[in-house]
PDB file of N, CA and C in Angstrom:
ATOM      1  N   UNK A   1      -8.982   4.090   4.157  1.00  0.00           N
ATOM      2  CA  UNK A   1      -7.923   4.652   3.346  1.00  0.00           C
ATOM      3  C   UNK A   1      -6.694   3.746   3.433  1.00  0.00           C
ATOM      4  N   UNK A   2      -6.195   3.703   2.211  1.00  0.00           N
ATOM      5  CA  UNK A   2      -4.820   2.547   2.174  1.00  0.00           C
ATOM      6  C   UNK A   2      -3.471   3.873   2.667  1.00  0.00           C
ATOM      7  N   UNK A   3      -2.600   2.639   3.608  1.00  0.00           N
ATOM      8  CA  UNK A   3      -1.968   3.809   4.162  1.00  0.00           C
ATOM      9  C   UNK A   3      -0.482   2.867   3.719  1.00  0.00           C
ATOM     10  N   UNK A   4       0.744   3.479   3.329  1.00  0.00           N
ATOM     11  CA  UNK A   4       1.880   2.405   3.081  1.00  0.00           C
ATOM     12  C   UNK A   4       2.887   3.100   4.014  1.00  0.00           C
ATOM     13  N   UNK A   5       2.208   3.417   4.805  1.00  0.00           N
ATOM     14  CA  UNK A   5       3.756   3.930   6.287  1.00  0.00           C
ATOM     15  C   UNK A   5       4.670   2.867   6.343  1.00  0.00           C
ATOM     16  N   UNK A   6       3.704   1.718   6.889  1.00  0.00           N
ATOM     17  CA  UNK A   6       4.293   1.136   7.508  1.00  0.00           C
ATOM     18  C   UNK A   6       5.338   0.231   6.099  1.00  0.00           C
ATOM     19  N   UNK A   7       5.418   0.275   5.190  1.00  0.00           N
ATOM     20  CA  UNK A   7       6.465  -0.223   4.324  1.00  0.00           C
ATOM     21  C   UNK A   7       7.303   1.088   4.084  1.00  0.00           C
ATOM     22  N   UNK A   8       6.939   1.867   4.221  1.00  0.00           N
ATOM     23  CA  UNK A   8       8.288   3.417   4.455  1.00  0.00           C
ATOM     24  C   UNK A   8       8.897   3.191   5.760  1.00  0.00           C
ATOM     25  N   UNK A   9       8.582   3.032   6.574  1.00  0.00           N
ATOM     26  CA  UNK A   9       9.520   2.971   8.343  1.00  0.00           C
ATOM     27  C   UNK A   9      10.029   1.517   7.955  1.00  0.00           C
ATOM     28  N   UNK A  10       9.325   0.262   7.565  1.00  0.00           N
ATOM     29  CA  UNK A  10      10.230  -0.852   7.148  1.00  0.00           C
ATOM     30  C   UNK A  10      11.008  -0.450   6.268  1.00  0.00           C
ATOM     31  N   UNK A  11      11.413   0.269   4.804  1.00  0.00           N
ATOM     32  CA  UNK A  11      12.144   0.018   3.970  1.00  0.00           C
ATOM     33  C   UNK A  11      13.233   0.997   4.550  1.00  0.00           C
ATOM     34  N   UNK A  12      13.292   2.503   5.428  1.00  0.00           N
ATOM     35  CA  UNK A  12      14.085   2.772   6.274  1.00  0.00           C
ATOM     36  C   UNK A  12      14.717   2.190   7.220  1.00  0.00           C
ATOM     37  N   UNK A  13      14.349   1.507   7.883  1.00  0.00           N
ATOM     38  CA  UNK A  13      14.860   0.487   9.382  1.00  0.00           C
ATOM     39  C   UNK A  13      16.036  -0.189   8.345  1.00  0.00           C
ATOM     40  N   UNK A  14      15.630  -0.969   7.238  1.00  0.00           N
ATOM     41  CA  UNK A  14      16.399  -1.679   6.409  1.00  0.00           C
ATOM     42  C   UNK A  14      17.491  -1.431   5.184  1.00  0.00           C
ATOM     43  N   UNK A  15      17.416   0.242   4.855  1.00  0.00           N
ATOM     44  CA  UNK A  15      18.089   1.071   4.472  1.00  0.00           C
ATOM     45  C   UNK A  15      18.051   0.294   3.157  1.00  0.00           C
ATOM     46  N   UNK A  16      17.042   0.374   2.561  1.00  0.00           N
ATOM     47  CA  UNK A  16      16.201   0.252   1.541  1.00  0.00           C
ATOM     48  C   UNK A  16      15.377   0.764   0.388  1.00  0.00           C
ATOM     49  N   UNK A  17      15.213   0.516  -0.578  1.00  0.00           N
ATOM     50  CA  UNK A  17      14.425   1.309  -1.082  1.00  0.00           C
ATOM     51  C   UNK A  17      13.499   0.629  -2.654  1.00  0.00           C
ATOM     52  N   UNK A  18      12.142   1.258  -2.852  1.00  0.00           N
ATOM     53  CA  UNK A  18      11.531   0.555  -3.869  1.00  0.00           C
ATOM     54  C   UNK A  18      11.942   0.957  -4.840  1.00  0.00           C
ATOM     55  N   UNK A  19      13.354   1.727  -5.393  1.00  0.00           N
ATOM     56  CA  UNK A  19      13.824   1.493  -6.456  1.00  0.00           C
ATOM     57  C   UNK A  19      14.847   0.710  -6.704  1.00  0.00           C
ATOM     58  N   UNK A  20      15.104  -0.596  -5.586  1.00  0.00           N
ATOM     59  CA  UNK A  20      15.384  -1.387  -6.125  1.00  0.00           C
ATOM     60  C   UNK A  20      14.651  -2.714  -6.982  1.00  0.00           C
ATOM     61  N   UNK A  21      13.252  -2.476  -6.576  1.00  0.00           N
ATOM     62  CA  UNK A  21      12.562  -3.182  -7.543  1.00  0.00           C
ATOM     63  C   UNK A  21      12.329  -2.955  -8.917  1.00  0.00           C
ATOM     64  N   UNK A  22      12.772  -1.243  -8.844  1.00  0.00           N
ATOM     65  CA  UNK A  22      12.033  -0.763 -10.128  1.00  0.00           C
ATOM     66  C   UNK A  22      13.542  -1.170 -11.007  1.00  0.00           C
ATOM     67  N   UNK A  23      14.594  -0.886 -10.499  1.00  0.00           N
ATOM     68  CA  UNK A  23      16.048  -1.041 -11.289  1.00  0.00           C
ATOM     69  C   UNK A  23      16.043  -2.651 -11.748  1.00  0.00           C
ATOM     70  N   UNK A  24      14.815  -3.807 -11.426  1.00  0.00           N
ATOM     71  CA  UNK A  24      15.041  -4.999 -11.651  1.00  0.00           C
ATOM     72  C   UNK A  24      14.186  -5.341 -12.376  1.00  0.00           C
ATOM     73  N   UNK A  25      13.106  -4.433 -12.502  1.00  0.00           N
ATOM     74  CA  UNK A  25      12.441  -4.465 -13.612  1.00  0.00           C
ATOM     75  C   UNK A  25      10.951  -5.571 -12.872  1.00  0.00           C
ATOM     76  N   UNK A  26      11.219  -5.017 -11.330  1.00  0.00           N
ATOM     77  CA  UNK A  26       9.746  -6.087 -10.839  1.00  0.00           C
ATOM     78  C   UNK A  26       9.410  -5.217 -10.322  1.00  0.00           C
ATOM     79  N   UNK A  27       9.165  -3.662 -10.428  1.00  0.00           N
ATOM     80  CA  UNK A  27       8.191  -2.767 -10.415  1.00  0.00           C
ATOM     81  C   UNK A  27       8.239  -1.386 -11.251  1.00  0.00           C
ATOM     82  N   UNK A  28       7.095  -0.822 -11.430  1.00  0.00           N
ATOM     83  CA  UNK A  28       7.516   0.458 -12.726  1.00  0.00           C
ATOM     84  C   UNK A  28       7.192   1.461 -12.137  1.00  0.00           C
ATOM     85  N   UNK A  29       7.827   2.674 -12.480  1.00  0.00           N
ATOM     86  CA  UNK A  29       7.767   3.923 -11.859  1.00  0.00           C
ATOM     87  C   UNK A  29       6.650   4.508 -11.412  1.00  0.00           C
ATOM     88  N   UNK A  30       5.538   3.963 -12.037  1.00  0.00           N
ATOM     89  CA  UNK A  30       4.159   4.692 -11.959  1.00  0.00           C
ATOM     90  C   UNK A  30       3.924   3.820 -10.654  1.00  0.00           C
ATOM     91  N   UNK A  31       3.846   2.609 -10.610  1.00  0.00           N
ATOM     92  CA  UNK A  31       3.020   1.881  -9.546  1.00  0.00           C
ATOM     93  C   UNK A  31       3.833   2.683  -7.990  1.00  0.00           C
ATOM     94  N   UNK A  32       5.072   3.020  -8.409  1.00  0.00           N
ATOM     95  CA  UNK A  32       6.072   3.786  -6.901  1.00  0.00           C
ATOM     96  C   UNK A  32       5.547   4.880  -6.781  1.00  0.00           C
ATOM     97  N   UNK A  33       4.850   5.620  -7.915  1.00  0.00           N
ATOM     98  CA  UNK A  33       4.480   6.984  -7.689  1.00  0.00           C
ATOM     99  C   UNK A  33       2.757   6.679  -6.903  1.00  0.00           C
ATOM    100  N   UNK A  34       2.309   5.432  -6.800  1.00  0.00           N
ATOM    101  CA  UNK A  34       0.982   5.700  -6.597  1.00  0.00           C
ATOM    102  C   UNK A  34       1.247   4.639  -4.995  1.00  0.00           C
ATOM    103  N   UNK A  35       2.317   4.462  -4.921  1.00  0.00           N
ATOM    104  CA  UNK A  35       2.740   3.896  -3.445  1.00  0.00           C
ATOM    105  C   UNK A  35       3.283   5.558  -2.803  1.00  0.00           C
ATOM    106  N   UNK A  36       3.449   5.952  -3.301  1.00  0.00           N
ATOM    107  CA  UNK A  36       4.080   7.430  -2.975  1.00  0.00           C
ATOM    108  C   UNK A  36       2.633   8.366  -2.572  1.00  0.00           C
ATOM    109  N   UNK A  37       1.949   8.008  -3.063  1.00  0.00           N
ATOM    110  CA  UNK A  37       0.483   9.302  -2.827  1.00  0.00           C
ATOM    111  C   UNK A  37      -0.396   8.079  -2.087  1.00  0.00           C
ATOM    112  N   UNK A  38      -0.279   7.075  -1.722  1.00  0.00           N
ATOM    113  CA  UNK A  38      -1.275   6.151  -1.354  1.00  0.00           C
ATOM    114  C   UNK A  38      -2.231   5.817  -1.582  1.00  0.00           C
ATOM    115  N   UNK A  39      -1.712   5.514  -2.816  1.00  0.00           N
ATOM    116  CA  UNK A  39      -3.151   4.525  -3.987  1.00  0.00           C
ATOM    117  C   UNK A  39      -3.058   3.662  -3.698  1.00  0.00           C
ATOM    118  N   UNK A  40      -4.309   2.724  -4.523  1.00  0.00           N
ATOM    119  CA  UNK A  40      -3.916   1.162  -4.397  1.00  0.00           C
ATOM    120  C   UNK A  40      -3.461   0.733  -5.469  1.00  0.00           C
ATOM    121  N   UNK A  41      -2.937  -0.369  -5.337  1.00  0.00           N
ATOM    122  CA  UNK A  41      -2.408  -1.148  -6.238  1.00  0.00           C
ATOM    123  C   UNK A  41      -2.830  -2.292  -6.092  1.00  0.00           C
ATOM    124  N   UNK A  42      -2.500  -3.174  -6.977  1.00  0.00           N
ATOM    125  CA  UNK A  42      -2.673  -4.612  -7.192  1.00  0.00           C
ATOM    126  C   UNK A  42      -2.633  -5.379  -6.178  1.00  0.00           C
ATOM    127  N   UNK A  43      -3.248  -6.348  -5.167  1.00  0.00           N
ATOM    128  CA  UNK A  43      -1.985  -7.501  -4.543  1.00  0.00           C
ATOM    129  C   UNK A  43      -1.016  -7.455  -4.901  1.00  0.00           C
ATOM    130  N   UNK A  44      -1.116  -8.296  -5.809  1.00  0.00           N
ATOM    131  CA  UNK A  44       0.064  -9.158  -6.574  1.00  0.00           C
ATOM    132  C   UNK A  44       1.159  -8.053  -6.393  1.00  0.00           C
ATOM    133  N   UNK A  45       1.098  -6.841  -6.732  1.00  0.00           N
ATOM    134  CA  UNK A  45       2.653  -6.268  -6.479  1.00  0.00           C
ATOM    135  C   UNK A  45       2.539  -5.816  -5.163  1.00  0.00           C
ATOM    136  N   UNK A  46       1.695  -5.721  -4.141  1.00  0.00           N
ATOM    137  CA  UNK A  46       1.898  -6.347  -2.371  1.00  0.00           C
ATOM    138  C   UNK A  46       2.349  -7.053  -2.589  1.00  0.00           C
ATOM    139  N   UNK A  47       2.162  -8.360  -2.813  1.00  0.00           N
ATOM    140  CA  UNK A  47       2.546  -9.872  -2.412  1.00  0.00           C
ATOM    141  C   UNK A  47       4.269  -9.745  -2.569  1.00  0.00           C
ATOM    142  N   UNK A  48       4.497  -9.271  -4.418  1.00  0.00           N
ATOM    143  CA  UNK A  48       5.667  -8.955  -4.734  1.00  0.00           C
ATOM    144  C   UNK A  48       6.810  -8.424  -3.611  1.00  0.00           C
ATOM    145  N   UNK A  49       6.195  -7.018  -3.215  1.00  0.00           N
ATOM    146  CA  UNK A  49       7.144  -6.340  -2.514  1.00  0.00           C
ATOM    147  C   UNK A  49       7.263  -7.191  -1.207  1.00  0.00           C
ATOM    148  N   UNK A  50       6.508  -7.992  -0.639  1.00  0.00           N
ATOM    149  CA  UNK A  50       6.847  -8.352   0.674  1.00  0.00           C
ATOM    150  C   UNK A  50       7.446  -9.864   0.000  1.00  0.00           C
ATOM    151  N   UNK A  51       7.516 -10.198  -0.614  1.00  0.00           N
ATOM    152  CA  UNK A  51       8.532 -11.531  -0.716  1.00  0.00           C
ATOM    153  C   UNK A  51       9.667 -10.962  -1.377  1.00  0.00           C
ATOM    154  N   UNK A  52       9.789  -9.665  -2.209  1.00  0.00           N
ATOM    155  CA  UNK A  52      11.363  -9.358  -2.220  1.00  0.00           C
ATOM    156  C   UNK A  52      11.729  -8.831  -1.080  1.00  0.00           C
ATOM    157  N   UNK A  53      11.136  -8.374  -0.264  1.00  0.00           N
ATOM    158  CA  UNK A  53      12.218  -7.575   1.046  1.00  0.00           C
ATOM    159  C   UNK A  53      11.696  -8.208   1.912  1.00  0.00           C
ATOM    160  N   UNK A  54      11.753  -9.556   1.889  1.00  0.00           N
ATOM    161  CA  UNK A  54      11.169 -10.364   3.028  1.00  0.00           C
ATOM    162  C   UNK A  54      10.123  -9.706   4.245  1.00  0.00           C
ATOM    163  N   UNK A  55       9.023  -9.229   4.156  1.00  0.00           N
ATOM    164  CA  UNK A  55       8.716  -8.710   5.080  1.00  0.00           C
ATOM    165  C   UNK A  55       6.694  -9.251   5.109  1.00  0.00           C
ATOM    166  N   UNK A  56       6.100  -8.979   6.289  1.00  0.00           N
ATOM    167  CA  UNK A  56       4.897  -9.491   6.302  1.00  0.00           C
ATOM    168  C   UNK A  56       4.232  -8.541   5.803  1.00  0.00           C
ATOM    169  N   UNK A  57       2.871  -8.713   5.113  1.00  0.00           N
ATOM    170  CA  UNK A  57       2.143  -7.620   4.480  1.00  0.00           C
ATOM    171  C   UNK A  57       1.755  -6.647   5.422  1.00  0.00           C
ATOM    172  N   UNK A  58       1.170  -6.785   7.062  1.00  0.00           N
ATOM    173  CA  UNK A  58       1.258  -5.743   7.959  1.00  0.00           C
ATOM    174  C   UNK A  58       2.200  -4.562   7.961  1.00  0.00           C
ATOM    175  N   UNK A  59       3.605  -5.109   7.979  1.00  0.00           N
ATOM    176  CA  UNK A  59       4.750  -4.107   7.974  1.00  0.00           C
ATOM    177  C   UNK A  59       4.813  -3.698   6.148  1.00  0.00           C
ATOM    178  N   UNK A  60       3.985  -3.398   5.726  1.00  0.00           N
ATOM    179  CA  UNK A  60       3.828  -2.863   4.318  1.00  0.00           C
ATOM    180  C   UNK A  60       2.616  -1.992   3.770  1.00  0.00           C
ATOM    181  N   UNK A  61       1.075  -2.758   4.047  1.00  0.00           N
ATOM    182  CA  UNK A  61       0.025  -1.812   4.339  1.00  0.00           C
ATOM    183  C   UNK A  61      -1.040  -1.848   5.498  1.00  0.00           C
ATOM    184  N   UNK A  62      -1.634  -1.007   5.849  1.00  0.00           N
ATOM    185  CA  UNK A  62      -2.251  -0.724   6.556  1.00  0.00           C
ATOM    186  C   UNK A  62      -3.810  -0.243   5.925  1.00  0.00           C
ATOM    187  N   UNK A  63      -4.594  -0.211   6.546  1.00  0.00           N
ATOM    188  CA  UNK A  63      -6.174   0.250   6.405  1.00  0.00           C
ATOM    189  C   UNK A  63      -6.481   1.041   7.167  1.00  0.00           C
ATOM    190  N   UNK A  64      -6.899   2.422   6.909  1.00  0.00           N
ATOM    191  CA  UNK A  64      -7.241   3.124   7.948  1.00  0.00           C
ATOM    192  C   UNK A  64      -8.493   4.079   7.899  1.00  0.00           C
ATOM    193  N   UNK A  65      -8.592   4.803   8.789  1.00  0.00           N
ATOM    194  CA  UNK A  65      -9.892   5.634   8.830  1.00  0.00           C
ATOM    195  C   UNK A  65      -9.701   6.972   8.551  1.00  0.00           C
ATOM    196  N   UNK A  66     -10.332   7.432   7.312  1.00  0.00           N
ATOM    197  CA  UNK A  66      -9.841   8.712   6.698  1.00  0.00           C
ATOM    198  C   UNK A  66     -10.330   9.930   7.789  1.00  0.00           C
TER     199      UNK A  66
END
């Protein structure tokens, strides 16, 4: 199971949030709503979110055992 904790406790620690991607127009509401229920998504908007908030893909998703 894809788990995105660990980019929620990072984008808190950093007082942060993924609507600043969406206000820039490098992410859309739906893809936040399916980071919100822990879908997957694309890489590419992984890759995205960890080179805008500088962070390693570990501290963003996780894999886990349902």
């Amino acid at each position: 199971m894809i788990s995105y904790e660990p980019l929620k406790k990072s984008l808190k620690e950093l007082n942060r949030n993924l609507n600043e991607m969406r206000l820039k127009g490098d992410l859309n509401s739906r893809t936040i709503a399916k980071i919100n229920r822990n879908e997957s998504v694309n890489l590419s908007t992984i890759e995205s979110i960890c080179l805008y908030f500088n962070l390693p893909i570990e501290k963003v998703v996780k894999i886990t055992r349902e």
